[in-house]
N, C-alpha and C. Protein backbone atom coordinates (compact mmCIF):
# COMPACT_ATOMS: atom_id res chain seq x y z
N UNK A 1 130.23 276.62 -18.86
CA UNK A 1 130.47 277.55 -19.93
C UNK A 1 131.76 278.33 -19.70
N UNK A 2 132.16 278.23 -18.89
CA UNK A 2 133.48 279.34 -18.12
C UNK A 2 134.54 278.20 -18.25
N UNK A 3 134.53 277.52 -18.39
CA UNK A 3 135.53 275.90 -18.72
C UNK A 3 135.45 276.29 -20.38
N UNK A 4 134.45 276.57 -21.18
CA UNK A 4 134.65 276.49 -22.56
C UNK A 4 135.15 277.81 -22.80
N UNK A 5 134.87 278.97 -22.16
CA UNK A 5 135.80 280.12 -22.29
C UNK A 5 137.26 279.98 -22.42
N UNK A 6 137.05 279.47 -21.30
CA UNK A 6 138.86 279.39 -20.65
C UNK A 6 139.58 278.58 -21.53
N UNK A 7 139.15 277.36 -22.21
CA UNK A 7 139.71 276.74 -23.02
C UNK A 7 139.91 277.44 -24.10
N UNK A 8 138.52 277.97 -25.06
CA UNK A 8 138.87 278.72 -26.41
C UNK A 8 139.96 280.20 -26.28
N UNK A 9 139.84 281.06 -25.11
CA UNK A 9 141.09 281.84 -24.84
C UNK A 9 142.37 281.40 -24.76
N UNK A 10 142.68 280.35 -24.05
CA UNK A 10 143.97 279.81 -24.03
C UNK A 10 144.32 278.76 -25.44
N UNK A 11 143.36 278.71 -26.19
CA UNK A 11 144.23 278.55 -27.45
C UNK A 11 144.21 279.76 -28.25
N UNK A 12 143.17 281.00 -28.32
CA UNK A 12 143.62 281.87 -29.17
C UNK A 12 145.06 282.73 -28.72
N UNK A 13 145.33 282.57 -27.23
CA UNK A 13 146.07 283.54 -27.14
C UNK A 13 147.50 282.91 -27.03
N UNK A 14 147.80 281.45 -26.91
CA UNK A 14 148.78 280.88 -27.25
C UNK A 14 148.90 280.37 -28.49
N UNK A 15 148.54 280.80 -29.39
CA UNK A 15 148.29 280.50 -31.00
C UNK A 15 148.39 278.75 -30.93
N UNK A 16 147.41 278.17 -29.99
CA UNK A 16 147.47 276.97 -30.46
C UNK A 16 146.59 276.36 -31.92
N UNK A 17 146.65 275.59 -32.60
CA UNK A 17 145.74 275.31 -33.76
C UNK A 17 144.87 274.07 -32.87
N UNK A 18 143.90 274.34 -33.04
CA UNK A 18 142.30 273.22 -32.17
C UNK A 18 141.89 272.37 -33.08
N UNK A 19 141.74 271.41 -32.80
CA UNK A 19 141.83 270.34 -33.90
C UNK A 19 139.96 269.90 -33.91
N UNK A 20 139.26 269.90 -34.49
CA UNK A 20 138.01 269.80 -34.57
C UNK A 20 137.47 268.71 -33.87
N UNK A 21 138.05 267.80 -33.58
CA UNK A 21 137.47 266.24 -33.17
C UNK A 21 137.85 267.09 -31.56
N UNK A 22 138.69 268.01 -31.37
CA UNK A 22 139.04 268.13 -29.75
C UNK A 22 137.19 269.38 -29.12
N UNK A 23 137.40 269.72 -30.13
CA UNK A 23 136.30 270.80 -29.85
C UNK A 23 134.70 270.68 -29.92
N UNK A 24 134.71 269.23 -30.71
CA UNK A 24 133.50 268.83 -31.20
C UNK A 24 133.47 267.96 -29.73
N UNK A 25 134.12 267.01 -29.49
CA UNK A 25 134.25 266.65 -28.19
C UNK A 25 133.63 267.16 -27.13
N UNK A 26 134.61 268.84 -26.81
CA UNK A 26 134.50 269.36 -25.32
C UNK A 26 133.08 269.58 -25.67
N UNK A 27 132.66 270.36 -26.77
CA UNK A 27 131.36 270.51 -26.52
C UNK A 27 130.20 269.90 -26.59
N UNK A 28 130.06 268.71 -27.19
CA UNK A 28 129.77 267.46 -26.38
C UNK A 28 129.55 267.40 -25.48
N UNK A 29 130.64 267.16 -24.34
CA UNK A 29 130.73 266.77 -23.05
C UNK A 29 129.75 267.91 -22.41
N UNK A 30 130.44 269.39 -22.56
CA UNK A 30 129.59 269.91 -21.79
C UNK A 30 128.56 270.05 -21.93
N UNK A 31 127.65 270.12 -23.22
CA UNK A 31 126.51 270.23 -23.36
C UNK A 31 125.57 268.92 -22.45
N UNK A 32 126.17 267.62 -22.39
CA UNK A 32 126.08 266.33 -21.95
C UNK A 32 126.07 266.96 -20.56
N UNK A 33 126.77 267.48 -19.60
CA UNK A 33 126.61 267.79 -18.74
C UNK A 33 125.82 268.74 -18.34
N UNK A 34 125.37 270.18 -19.19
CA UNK A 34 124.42 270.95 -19.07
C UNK A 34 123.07 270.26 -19.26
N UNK A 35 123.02 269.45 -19.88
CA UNK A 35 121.74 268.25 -19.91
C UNK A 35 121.49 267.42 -18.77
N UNK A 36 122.55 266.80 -18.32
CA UNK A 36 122.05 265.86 -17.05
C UNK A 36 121.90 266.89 -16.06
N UNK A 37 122.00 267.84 -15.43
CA UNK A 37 122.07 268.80 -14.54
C UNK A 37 120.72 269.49 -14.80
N UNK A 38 120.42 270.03 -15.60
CA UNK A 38 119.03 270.76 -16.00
C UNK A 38 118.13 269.65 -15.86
N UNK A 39 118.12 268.58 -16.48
CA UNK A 39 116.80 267.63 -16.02
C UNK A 39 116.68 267.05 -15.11
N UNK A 40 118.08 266.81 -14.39
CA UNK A 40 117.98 266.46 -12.89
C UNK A 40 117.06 267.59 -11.93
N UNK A 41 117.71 268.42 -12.25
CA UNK A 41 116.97 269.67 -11.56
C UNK A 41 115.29 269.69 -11.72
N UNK A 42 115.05 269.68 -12.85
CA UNK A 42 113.70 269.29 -13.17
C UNK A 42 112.70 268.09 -12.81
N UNK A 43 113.49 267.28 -12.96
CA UNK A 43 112.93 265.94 -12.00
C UNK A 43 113.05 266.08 -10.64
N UNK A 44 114.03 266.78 -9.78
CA UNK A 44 113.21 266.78 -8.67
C UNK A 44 112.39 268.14 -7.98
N UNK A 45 112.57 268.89 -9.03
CA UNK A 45 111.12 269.74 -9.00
C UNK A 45 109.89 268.96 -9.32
N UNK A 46 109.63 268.33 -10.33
CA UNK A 46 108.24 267.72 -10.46
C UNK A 46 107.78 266.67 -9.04
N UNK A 47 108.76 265.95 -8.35
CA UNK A 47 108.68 264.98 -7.23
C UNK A 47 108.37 266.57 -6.11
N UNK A 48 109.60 267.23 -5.62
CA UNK A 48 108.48 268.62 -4.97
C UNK A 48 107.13 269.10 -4.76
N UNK A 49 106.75 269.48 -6.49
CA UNK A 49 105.40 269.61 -6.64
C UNK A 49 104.46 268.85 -6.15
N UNK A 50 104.86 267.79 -6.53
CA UNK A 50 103.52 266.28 -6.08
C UNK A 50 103.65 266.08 -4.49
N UNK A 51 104.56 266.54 -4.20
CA UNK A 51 104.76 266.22 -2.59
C UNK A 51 103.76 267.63 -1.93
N UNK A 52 104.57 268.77 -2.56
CA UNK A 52 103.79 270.03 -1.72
C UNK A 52 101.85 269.81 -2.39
N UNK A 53 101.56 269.69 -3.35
CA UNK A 53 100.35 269.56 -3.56
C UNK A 53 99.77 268.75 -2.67
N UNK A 54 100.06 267.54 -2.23
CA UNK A 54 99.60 266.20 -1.57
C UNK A 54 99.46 266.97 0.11
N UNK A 55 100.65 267.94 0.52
CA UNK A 55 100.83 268.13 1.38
C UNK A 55 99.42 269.46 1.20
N UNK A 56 99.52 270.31 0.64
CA UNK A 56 98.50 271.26 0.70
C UNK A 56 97.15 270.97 1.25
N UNK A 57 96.97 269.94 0.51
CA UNK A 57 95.49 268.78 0.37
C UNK A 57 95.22 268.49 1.85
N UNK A 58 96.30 267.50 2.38
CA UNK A 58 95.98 267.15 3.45
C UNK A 58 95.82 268.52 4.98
N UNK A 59 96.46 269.24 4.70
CA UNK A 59 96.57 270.56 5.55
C UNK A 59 95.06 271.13 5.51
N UNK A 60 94.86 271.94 4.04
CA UNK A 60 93.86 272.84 4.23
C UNK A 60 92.69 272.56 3.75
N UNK A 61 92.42 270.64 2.96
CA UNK A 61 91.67 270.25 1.93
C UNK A 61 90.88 268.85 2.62
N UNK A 62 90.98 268.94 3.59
CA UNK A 62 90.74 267.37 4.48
C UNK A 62 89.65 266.99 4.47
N UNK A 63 88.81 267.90 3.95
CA UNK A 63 87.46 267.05 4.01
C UNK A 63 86.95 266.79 2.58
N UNK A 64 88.20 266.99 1.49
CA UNK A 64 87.52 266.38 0.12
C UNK A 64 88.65 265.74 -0.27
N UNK A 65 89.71 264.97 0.67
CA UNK A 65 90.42 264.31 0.11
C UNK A 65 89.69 263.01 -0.44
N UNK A 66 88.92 262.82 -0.10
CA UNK A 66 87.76 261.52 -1.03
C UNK A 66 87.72 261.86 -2.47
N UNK A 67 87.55 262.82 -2.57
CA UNK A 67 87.14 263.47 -3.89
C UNK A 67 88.08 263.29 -5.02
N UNK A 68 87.57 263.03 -6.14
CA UNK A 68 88.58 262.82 -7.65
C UNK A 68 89.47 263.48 -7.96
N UNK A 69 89.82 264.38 -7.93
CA UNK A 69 91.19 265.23 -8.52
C UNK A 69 92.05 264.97 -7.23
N UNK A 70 91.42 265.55 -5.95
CA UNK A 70 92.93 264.92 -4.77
C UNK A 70 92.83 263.85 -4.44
N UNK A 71 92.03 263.19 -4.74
CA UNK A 71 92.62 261.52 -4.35
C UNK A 71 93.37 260.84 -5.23
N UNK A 72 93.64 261.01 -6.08
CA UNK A 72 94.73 260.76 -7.35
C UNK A 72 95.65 261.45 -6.78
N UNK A 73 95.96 262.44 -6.51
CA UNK A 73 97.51 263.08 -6.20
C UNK A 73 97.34 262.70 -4.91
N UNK A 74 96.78 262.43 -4.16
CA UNK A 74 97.74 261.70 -2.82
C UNK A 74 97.71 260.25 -2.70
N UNK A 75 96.70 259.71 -3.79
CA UNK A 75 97.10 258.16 -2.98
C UNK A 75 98.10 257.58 -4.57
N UNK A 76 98.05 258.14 -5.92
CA UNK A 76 98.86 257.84 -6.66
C UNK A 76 100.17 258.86 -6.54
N UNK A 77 100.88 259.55 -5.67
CA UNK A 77 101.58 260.20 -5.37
C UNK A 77 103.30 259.03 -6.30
N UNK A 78 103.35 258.24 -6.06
CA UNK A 78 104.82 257.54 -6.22
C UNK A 78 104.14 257.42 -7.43
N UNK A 79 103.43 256.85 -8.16
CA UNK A 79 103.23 256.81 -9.58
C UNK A 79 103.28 258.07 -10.46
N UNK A 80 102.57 259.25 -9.76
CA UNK A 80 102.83 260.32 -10.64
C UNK A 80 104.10 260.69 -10.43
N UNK A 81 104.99 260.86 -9.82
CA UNK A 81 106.86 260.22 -9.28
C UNK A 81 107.25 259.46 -10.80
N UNK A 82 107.25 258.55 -10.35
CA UNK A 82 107.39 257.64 -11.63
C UNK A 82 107.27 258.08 -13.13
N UNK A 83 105.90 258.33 -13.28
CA UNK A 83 105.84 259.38 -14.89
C UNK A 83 106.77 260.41 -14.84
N UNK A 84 106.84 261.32 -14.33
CA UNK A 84 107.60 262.49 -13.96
C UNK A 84 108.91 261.64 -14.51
N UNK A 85 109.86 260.95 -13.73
CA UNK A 85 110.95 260.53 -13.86
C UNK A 85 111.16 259.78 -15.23
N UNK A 86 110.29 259.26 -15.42
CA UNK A 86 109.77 258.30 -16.90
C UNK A 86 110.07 259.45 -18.22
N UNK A 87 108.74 260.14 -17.79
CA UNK A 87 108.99 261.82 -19.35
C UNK A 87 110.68 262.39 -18.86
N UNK A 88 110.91 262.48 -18.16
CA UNK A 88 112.72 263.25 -18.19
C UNK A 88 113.75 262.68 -18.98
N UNK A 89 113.76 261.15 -18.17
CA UNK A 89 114.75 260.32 -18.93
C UNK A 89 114.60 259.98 -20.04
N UNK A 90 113.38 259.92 -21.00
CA UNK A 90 112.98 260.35 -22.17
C UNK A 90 113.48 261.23 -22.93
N UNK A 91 113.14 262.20 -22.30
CA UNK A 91 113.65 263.52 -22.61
C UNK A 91 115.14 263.45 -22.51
N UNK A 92 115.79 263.10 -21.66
CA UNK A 92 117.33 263.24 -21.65
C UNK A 92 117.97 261.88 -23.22
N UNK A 93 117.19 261.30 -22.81
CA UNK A 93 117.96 260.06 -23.77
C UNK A 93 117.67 260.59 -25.35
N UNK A 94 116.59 261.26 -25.42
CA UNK A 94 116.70 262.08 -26.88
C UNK A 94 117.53 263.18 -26.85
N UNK A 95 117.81 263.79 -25.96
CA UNK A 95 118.73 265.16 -26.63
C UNK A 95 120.10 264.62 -26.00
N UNK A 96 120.07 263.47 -25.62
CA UNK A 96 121.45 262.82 -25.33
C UNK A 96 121.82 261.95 -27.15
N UNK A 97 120.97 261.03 -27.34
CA UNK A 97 121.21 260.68 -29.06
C UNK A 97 121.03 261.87 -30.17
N UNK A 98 120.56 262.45 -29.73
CA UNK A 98 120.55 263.72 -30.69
C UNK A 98 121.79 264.27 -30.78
N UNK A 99 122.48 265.03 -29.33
CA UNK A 99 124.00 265.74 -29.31
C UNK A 99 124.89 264.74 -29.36
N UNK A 100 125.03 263.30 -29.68
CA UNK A 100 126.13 262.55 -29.56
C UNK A 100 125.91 261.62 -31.20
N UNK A 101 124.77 261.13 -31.93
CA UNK A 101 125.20 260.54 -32.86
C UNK A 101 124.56 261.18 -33.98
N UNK A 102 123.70 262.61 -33.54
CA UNK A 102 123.23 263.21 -34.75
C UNK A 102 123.66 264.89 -34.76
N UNK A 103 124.57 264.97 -34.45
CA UNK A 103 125.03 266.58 -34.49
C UNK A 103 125.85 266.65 -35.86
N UNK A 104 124.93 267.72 -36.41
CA UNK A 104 125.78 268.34 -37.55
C UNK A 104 126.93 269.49 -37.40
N UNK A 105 127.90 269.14 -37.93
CA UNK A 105 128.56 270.85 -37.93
C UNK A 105 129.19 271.38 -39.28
């Protein structure tokens, strides 16, 4: 966002004229980049979670890791990984076609 500052100041204050395809662009890009960065971030928070849960389980939960709710999070641990990573890139590839072939202005 301090890149799109710096740009829109240095054309108001050098009276440059900004040509719409240049601006529709940058912000594009950065939004494109505030997107891959935020769901990256998010995806490997959800891989975290499933790790520290799994890890909780086995620490303070050891005698019902048999049991239905933690035996799914530790022995499907890489699969719930997988969904996790599955719903993001989802998620990214829609608000990636959304900000690139359906933005109105």
């Amino acid at each position: 966002m301090a890149l799109l500052v710096l740009i829109g100041w240095t054309l108001k204050n050098f009276d440059m004229h900004r040509s719409h395809a240049f601006t529709t662009i940058l912000f594009q890009v950065l939004l494109t980049i505030n997107v891959v960065a935020m769901l990256n971030i998010m995806n490997v928070a959800v891989h975290k979670m499933v790790d520290v849960q799994g890890a909780f389980h086995r620490r303070f939960n050891a005698a019902n890791l048999h049991r239905f709710p933690v035996s799914v999070v530790i022995s499907g641990a890489p699969q719930l990984k997988k969904v996790g990573t599955a719903f993001w890139s989802l998620g990214a590839a829609l608000m990636l076609y959304g900000l690139w072939f359906d933005m109105k202005f």
